[in-house]
C-alpha atoms as a PDB file:
ATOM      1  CA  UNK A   1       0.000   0.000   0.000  1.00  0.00           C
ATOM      2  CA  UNK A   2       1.227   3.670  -0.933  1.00  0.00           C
ATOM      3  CA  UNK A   3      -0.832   5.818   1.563  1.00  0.00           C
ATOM      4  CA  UNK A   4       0.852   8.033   4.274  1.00  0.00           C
ATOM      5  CA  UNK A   5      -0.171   9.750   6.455  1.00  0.00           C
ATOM      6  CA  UNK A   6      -0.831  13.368   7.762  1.00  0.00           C
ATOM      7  CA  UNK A   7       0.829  15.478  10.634  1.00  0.00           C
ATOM      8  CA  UNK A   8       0.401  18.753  11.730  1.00  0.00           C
ATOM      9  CA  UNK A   9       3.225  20.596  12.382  1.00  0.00           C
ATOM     10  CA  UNK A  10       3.370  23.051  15.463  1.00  0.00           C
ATOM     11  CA  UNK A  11       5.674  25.869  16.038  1.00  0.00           C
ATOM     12  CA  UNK A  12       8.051  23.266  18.348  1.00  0.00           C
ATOM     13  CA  UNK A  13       8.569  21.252  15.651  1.00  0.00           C
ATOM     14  CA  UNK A  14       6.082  17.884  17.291  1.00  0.00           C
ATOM     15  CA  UNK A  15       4.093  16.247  14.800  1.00  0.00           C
ATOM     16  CA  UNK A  16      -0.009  15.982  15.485  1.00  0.00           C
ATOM     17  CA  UNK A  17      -1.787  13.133  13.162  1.00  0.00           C
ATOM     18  CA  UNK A  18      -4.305  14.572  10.918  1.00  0.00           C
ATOM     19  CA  UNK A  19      -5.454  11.571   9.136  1.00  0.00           C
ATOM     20  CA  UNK A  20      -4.152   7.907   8.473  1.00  0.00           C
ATOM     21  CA  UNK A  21      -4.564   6.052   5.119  1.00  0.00           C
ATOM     22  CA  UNK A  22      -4.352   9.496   2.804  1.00  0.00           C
ATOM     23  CA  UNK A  23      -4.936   8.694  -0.662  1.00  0.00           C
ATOM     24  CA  UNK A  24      -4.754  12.280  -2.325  1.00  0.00           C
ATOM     25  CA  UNK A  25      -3.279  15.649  -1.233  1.00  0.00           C
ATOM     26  CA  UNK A  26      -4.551  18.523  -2.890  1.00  0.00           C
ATOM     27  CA  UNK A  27      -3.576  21.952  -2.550  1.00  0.00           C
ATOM     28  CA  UNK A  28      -5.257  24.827  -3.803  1.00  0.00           C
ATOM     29  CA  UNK A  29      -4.509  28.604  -2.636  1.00  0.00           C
ATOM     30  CA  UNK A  30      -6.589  28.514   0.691  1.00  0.00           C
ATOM     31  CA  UNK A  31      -5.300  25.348   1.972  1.00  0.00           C
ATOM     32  CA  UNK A  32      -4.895  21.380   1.951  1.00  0.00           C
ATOM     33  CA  UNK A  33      -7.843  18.723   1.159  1.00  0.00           C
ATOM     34  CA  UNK A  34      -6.891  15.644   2.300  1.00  0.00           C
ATOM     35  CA  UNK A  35      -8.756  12.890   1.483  1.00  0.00           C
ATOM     36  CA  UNK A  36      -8.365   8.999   2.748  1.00  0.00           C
ATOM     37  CA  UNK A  37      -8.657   5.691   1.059  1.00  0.00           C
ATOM     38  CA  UNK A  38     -11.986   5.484   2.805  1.00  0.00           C
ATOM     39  CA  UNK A  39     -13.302   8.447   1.759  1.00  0.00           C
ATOM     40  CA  UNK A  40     -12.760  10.593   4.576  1.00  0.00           C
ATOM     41  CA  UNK A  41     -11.780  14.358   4.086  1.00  0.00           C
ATOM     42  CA  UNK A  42     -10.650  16.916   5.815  1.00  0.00           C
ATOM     43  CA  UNK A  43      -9.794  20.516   4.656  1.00  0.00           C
ATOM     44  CA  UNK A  44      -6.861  22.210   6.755  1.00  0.00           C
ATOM     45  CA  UNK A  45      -5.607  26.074   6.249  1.00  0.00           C
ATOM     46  CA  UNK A  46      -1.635  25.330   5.411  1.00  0.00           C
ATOM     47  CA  UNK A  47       1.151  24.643   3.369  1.00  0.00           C
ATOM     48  CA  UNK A  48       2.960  21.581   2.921  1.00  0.00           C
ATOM     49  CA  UNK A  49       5.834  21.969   4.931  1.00  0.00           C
ATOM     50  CA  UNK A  50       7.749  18.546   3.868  1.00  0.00           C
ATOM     51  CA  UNK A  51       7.033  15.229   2.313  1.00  0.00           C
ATOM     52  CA  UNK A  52       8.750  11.714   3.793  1.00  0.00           C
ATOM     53  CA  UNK A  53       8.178   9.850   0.820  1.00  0.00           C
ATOM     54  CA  UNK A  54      10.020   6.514   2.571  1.00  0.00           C
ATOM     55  CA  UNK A  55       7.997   7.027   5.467  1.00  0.00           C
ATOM     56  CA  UNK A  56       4.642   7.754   4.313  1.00  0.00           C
ATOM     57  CA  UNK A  57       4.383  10.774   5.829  1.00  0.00           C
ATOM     58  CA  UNK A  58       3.044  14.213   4.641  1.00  0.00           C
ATOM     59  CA  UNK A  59       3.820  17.707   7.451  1.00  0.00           C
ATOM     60  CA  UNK A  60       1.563  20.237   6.987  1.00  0.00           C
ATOM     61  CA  UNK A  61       2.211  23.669   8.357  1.00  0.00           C
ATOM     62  CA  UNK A  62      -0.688  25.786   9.471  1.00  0.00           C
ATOM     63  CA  UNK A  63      -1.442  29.446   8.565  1.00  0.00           C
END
């Protein structure tokens, strides 16, 4: 399986889990949509901050 999944990132650095199992990423110029392999979405205000591709992990950086 190729999903990752999503952290917050807070101003210390710690990571928060958004959502497991995250199928797509798409940005647009408000924000993030994040949406799982079971459908779930979420829409957070942010940038991508950093991608582990190895570890299946996407940061996201809030505005």
């Amino acid at each position: 399986m190729c999903e990752a999944n999503a952290y917050l990132m807070n101003e210390e650095g710690s990571e928060t889990l958004l959502m497991e199992a995250v199928d797509k990423v798409e940005p647009d110029e408000d924000g993030i949509r994040l949406v799982s392999i079971f459908g779930e979405q979420k829409f957070i205000k942010g940038r991508i901050q950093a991608l582990s591709l190895v570890d299946h992990k996407v940061f996201i950086k809030a505005d």
